[in-house]
C-alpha atoms as a PDB file:
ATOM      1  CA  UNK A   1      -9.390  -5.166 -17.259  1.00  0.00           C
ATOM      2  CA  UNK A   2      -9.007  -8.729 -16.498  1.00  0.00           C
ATOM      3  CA  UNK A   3      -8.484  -9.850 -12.568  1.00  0.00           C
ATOM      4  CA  UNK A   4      -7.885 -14.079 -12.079  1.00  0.00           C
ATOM      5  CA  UNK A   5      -7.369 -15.282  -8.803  1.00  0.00           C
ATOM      6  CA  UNK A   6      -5.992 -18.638  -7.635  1.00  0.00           C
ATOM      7  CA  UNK A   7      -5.021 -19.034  -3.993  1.00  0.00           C
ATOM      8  CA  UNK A   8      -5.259 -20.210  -0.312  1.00  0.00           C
ATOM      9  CA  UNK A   9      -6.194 -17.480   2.293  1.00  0.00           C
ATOM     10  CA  UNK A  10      -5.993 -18.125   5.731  1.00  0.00           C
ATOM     11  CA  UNK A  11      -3.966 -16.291   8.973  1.00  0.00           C
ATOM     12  CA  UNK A  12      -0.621 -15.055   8.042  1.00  0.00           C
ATOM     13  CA  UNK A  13       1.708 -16.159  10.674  1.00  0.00           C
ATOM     14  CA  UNK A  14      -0.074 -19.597  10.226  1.00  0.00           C
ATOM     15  CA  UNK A  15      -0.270 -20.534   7.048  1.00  0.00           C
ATOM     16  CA  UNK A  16       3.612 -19.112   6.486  1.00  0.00           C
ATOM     17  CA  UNK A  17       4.450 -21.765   9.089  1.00  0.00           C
ATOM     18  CA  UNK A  18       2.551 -24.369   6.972  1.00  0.00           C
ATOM     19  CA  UNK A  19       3.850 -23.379   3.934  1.00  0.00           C
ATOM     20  CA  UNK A  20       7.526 -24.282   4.915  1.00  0.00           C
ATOM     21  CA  UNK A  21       6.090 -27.752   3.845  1.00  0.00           C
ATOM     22  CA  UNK A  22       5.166 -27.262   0.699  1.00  0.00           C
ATOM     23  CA  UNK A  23       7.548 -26.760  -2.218  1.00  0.00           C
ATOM     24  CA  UNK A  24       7.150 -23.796  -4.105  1.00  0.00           C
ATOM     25  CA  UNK A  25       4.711 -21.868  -2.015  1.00  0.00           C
ATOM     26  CA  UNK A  26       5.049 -18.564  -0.767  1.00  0.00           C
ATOM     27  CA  UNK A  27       2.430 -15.912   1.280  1.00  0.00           C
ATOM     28  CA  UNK A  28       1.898 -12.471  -0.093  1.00  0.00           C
ATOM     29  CA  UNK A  29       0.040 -10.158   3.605  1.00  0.00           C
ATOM     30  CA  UNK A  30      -3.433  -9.180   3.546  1.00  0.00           C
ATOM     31  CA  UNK A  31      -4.899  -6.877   5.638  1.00  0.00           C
ATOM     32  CA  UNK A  32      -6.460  -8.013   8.840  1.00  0.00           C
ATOM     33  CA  UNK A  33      -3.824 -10.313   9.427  1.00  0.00           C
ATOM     34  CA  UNK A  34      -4.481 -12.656   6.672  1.00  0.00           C
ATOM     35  CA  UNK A  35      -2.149 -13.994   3.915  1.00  0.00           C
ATOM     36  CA  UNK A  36      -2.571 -15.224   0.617  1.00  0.00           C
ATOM     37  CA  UNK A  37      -0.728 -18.359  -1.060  1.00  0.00           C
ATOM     38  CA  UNK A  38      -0.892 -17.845  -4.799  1.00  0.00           C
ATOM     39  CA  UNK A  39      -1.413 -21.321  -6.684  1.00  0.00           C
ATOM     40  CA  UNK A  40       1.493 -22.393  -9.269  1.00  0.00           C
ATOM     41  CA  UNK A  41       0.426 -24.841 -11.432  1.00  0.00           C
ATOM     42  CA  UNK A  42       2.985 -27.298  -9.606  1.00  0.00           C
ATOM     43  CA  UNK A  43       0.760 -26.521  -6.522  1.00  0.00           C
ATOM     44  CA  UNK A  44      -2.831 -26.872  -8.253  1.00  0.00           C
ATOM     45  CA  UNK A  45      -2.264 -30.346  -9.739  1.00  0.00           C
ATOM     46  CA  UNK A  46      -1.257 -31.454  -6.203  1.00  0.00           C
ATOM     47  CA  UNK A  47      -4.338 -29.174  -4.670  1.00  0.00           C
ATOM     48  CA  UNK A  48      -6.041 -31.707  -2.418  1.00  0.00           C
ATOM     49  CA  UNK A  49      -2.665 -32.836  -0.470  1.00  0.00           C
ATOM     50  CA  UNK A  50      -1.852 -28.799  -0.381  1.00  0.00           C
ATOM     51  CA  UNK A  51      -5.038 -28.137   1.027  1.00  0.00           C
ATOM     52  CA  UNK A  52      -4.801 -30.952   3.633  1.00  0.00           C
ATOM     53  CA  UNK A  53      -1.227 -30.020   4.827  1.00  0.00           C
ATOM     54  CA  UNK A  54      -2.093 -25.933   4.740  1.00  0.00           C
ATOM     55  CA  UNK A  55      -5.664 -26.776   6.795  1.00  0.00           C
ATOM     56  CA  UNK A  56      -4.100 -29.057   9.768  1.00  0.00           C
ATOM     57  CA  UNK A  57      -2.852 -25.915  11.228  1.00  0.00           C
ATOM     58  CA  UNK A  58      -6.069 -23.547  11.344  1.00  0.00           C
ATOM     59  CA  UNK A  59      -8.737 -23.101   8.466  1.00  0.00           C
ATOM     60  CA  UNK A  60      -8.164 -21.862   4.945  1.00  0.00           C
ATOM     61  CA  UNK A  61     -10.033 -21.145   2.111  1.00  0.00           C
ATOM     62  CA  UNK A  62      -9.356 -21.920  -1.510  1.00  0.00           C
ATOM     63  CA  UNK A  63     -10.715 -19.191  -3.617  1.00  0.00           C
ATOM     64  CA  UNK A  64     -10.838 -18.534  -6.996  1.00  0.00           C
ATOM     65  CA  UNK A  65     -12.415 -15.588  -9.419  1.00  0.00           C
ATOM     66  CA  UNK A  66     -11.909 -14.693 -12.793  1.00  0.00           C
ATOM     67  CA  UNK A  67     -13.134 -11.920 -13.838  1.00  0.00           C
ATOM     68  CA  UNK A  68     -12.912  -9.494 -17.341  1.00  0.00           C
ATOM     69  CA  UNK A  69     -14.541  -5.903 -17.250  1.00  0.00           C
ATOM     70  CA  UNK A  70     -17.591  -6.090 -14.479  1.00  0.00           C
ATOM     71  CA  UNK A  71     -18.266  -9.767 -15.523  1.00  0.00           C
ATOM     72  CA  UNK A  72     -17.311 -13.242 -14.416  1.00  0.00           C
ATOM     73  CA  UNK A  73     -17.250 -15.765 -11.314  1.00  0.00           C
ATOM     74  CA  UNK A  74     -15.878 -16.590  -8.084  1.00  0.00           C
ATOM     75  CA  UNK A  75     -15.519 -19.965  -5.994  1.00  0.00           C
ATOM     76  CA  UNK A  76     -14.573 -20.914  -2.396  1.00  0.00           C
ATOM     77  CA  UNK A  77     -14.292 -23.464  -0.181  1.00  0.00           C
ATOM     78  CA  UNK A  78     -13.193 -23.878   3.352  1.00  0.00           C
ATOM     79  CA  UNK A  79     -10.650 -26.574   4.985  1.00  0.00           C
ATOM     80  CA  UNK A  80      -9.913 -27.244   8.305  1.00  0.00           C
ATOM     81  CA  UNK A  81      -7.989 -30.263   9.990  1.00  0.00           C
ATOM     82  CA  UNK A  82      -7.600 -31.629   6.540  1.00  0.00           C
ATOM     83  CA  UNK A  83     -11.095 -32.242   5.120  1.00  0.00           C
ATOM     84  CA  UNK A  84     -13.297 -29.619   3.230  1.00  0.00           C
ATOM     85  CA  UNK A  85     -15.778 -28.303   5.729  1.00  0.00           C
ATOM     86  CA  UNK A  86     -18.261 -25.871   3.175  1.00  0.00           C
ATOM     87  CA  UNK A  87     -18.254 -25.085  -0.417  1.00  0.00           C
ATOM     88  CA  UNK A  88     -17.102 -25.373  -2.935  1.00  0.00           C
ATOM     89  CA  UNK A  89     -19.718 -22.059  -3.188  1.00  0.00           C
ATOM     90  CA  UNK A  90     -19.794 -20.702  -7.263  1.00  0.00           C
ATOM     91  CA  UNK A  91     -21.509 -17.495  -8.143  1.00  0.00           C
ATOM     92  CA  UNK A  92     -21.532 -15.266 -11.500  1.00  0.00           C
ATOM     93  CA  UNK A  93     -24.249 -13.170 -10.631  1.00  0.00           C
ATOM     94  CA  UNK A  94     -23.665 -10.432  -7.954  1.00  0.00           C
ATOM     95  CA  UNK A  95     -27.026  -9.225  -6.792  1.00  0.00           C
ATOM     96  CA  UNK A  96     -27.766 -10.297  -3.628  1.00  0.00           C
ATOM     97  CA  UNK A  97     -25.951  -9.020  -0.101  1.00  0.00           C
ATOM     98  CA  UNK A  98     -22.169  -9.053  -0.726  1.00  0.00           C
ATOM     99  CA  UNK A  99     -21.948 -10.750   2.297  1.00  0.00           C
ATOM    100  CA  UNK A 100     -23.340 -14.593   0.774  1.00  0.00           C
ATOM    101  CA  UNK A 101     -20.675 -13.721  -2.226  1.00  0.00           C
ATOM    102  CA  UNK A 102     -18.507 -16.779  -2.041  1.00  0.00           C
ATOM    103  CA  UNK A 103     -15.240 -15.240  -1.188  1.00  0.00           C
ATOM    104  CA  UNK A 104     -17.056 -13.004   1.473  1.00  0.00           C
ATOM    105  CA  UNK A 105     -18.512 -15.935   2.739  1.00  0.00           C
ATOM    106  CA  UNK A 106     -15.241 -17.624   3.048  1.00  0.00           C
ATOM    107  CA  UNK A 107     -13.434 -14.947   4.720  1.00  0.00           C
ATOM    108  CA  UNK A 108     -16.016 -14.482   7.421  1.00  0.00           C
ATOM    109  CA  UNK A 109     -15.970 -18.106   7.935  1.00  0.00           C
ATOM    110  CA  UNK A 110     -11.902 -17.336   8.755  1.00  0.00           C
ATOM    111  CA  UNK A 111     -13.058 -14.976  11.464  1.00  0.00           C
ATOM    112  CA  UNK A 112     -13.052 -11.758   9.434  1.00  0.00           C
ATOM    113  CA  UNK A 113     -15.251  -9.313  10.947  1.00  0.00           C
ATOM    114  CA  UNK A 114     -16.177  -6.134   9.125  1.00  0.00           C
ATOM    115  CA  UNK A 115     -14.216  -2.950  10.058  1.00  0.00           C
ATOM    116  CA  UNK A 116     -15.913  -0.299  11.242  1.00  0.00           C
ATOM    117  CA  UNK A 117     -19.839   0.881  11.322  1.00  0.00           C
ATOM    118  CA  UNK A 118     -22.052  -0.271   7.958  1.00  0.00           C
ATOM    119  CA  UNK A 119     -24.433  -2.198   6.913  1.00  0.00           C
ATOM    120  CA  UNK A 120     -23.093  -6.075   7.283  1.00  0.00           C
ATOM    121  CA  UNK A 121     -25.127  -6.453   3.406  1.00  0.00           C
ATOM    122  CA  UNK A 122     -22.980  -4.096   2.012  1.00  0.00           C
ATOM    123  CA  UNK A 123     -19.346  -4.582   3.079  1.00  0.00           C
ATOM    124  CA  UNK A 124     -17.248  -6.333   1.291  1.00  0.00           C
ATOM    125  CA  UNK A 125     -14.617  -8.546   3.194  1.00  0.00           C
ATOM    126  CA  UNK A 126     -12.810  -8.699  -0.415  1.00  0.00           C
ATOM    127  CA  UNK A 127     -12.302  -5.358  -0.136  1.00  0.00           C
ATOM    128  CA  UNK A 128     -11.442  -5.078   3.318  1.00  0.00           C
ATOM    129  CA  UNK A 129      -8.612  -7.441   3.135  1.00  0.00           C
ATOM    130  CA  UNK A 130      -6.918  -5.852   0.097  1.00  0.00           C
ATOM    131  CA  UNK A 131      -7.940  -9.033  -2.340  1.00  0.00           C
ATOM    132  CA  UNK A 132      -7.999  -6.352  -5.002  1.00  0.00           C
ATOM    133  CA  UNK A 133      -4.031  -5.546  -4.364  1.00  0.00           C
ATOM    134  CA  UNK A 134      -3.369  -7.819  -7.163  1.00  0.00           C
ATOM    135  CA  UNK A 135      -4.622  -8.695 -10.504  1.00  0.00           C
ATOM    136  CA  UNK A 136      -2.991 -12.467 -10.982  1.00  0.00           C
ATOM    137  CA  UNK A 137      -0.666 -14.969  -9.643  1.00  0.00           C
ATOM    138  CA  UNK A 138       2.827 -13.050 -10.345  1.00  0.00           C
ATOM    139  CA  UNK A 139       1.561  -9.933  -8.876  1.00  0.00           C
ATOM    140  CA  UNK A 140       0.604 -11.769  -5.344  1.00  0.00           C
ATOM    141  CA  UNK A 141       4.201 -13.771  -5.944  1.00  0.00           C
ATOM    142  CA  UNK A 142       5.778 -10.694  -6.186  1.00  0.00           C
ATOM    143  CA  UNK A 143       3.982  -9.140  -2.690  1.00  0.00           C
ATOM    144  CA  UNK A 144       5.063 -12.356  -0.943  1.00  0.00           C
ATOM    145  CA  UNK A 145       8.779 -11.646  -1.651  1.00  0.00           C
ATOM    146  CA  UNK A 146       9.037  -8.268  -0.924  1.00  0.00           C
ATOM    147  CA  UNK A 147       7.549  -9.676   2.475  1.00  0.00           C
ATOM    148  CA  UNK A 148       9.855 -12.651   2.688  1.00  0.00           C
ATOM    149  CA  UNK A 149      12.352 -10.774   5.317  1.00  0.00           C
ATOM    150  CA  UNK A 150       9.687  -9.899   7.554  1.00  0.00           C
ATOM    151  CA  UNK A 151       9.564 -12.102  10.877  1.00  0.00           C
ATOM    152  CA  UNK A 152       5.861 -11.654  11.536  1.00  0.00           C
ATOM    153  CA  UNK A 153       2.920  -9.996  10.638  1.00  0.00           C
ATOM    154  CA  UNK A 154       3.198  -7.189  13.344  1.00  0.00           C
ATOM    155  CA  UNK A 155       7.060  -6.877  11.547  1.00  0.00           C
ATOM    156  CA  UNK A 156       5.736  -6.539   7.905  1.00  0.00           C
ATOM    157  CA  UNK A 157       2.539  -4.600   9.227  1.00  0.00           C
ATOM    158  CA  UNK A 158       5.052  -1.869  10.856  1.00  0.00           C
ATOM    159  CA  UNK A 159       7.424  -1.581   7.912  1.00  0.00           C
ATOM    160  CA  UNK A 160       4.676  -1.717   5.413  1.00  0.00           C
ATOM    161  CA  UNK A 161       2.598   1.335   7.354  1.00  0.00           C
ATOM    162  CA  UNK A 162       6.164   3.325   7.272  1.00  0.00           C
ATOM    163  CA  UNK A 163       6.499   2.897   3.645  1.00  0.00           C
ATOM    164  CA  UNK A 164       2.965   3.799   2.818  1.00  0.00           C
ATOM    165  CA  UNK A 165       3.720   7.743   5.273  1.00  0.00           C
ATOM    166  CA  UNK A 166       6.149   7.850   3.310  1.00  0.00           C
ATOM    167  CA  UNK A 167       4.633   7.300   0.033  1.00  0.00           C
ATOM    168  CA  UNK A 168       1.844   9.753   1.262  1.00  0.00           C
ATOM    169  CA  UNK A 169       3.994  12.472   2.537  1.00  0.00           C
ATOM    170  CA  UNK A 170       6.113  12.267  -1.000  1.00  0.00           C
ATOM    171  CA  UNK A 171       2.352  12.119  -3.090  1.00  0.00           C
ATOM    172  CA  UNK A 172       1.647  15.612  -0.905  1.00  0.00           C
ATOM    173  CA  UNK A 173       4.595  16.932  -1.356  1.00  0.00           C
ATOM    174  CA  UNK A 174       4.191  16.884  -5.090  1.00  0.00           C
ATOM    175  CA  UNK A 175       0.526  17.945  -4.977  1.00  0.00           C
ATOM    176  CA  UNK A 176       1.719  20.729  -3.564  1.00  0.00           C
ATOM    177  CA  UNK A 177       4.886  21.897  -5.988  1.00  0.00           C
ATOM    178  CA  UNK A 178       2.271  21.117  -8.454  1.00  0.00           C
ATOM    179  CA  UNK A 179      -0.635  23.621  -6.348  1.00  0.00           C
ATOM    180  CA  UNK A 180       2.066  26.308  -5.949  1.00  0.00           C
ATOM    181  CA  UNK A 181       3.964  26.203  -8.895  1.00  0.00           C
ATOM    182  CA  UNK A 182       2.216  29.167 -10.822  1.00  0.00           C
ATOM    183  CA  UNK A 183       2.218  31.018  -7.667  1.00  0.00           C
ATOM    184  CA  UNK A 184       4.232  34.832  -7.847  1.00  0.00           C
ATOM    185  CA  UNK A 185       6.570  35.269  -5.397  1.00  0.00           C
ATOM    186  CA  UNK A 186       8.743  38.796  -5.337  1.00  0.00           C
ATOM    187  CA  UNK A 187      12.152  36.682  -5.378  1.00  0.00           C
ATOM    188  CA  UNK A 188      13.458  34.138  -7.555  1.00  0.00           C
ATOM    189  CA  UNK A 189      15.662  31.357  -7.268  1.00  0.00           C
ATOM    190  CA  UNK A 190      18.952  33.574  -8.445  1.00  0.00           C
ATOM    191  CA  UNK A 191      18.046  36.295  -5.778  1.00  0.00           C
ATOM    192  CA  UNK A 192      17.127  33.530  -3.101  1.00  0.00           C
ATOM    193  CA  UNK A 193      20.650  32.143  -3.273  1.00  0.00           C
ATOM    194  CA  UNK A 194      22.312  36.123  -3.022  1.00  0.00           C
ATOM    195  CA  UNK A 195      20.230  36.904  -0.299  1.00  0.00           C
ATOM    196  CA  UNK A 196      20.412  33.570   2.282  1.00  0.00           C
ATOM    197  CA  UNK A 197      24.430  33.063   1.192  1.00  0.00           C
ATOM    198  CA  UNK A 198      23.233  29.298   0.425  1.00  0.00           C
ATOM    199  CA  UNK A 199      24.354  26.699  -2.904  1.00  0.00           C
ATOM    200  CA  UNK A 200      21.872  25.680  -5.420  1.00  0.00           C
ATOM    201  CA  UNK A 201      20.238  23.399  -4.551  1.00  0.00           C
ATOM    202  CA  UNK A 202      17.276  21.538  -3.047  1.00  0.00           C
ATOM    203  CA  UNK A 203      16.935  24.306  -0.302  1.00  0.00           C
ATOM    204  CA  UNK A 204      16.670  27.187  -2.731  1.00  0.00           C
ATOM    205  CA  UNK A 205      13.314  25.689  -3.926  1.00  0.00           C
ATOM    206  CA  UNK A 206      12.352  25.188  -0.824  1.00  0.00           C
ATOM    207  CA  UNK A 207      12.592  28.675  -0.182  1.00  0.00           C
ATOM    208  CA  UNK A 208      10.768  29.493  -3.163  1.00  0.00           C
ATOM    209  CA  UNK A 209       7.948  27.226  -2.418  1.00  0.00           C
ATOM    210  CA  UNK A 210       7.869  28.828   1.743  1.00  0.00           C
ATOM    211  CA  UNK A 211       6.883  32.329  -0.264  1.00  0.00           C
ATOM    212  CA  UNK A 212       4.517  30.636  -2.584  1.00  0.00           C
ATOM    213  CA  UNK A 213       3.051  29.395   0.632  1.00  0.00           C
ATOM    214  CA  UNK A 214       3.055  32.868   2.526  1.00  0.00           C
ATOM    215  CA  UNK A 215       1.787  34.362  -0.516  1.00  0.00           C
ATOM    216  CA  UNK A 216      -1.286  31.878  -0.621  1.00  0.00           C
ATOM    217  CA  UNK A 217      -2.033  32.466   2.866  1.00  0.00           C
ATOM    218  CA  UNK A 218      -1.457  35.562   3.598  1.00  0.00           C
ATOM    219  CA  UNK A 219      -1.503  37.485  -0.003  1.00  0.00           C
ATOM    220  CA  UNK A 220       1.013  39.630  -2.164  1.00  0.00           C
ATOM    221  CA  UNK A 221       4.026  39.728  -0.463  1.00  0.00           C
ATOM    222  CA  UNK A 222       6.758  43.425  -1.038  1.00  0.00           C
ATOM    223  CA  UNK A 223      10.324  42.309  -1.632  1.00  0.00           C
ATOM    224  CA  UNK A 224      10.888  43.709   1.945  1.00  0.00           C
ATOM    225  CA  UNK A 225       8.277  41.033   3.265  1.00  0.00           C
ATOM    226  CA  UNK A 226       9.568  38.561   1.741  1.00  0.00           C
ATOM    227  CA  UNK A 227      13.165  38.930   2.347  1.00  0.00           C
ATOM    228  CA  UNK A 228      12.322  38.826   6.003  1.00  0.00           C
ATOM    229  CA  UNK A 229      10.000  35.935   6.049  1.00  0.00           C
ATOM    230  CA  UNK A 230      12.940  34.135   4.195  1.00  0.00           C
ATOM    231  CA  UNK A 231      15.345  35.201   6.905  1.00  0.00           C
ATOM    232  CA  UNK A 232      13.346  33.918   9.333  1.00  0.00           C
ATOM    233  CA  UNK A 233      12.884  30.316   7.976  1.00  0.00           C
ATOM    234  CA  UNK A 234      16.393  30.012   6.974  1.00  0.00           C
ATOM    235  CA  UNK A 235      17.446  30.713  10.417  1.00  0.00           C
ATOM    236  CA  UNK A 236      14.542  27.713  11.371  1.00  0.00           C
ATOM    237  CA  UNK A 237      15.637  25.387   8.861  1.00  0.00           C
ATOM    238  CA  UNK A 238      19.209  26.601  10.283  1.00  0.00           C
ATOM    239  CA  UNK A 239      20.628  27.004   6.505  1.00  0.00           C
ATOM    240  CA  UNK A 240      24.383  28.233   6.775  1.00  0.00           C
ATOM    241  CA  UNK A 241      25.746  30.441   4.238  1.00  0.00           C
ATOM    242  CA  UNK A 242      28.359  29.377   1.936  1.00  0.00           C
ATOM    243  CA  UNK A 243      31.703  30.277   3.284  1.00  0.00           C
ATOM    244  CA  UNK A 244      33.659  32.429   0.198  1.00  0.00           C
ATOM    245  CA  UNK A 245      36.222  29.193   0.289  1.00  0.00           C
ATOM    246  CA  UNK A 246      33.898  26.609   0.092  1.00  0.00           C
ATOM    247  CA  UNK A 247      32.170  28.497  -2.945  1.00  0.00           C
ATOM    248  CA  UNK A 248      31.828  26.154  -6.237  1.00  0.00           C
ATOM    249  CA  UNK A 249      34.737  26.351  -8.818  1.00  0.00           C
ATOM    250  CA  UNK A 250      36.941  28.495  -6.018  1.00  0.00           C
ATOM    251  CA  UNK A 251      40.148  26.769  -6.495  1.00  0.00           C
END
């Protein structure tokens, strides 16, 4: 699998602000409150004057990898006020502490700390701040859109975290119709629906999937059990039966 990187890192807030200068570019979020401006090729055959305009408000780094399978290089450099300040750093072999790998070196020369306890030698600030998110230029174009409404990064950082619970909370939820889905229950979806008075619907599996549950936890379950467990969590849930009037196809 192929990963190519071309792009200016620096603090979000900051180099969004600078960006407003400079036609064409847009910044995808990073974690710890960095952003990444993907390089067009409008914007890398005008690269010095970019890097001098992004740089006058706080340092960035250019940084570049290309990589294909577990092989290839990276490069960075660091700007600030306008003028390079270190690099440009190359590397193609990755043996020594991750911490002198170019773009590591880079990002800890932005202020990037390492998160958490571990070795310094073998974290990788890459890592850290999600430079893996994307494998080229229109997948970090495509990040910094979906972030273009955002005020902030607190605003995207709080909107993004809500969107991953509830990416999580769906992934569980089908890890565990998948877990329970060969599990016997004493009622089934027809008898659910007779017994609770309630439509077809998403509620009935819901049902079924509360006695696959009980029946993991607690073992086989009688009919009489379970028609009582599912009276009780209908009346939590606070499921209505299905007035005669308001059945389907009643005229």
């Amino acid at each position: 699998m192929s990963y190519r990187l071309d792009a200016v890192v620096g603090d979000f807030d900051r180099l969004r602000s600078r960006a407003g200068g400079v036609p064409g570019a847009v910044v995808a979020p990073l974690g710890r409150r960095m952003g990444l401006l993907p390089l067009s090729a409008a914007l890398r055959g005008d690269l010095p004057r970019v890097l001098r305009v992004l740089s006058r408000g706080g340092p960035v780094a250019h940084v570049e990898a290309d990589f294909w399978g577990g092989d290839g290089e990276q490069t960075a450099a660091l700007w600030r006020a306008g003028v390079r300040e270190w690099g440009p750093v190359r590397a193609s072999e990755f043996s020594g502490p991750r911490r002198d790998w170019p773009i590591n070196a880079a990002l800890a020369r932005l202020g990037v700390a390492p998160a958490g306890p571990g070795a310094p030698d073998h974290r990788d600030l890459f890592a850290e701040v999600g430079l893996g998110r994307g494998r080229d230029e229109e997948d970090w174009h495509r990040a910094a859109l979906e972030a273009r409404d955002a005020a902030d990064y607190d605003a995207w950082h709080a909107r993004d975290r809500v969107e991953r619970e509830a990416e999580e909370r769906a992934a569980a939820e089908r890890a565990a119709r998948e877990r329970l889905s060969g599990v016997p229950v004493p009622l089934d979806g027809k008898e659910v629906i007779a017994l609770l008075g309630i439509p077809q619907g998403p509620a009935v599996g819901a049902a079924v999937r509360h006695l696959q549950r009980l029946r993991v936890e607690r073992g086989p379950l009688s009919r009489e059990e379970a028609e009582t467990a599912l009276r009780a969590w209908a009346a939590e849930q606070d499921l209505s039966p299905v007035r005669p009037e308001d059945a389907p196809g009643r005229p």
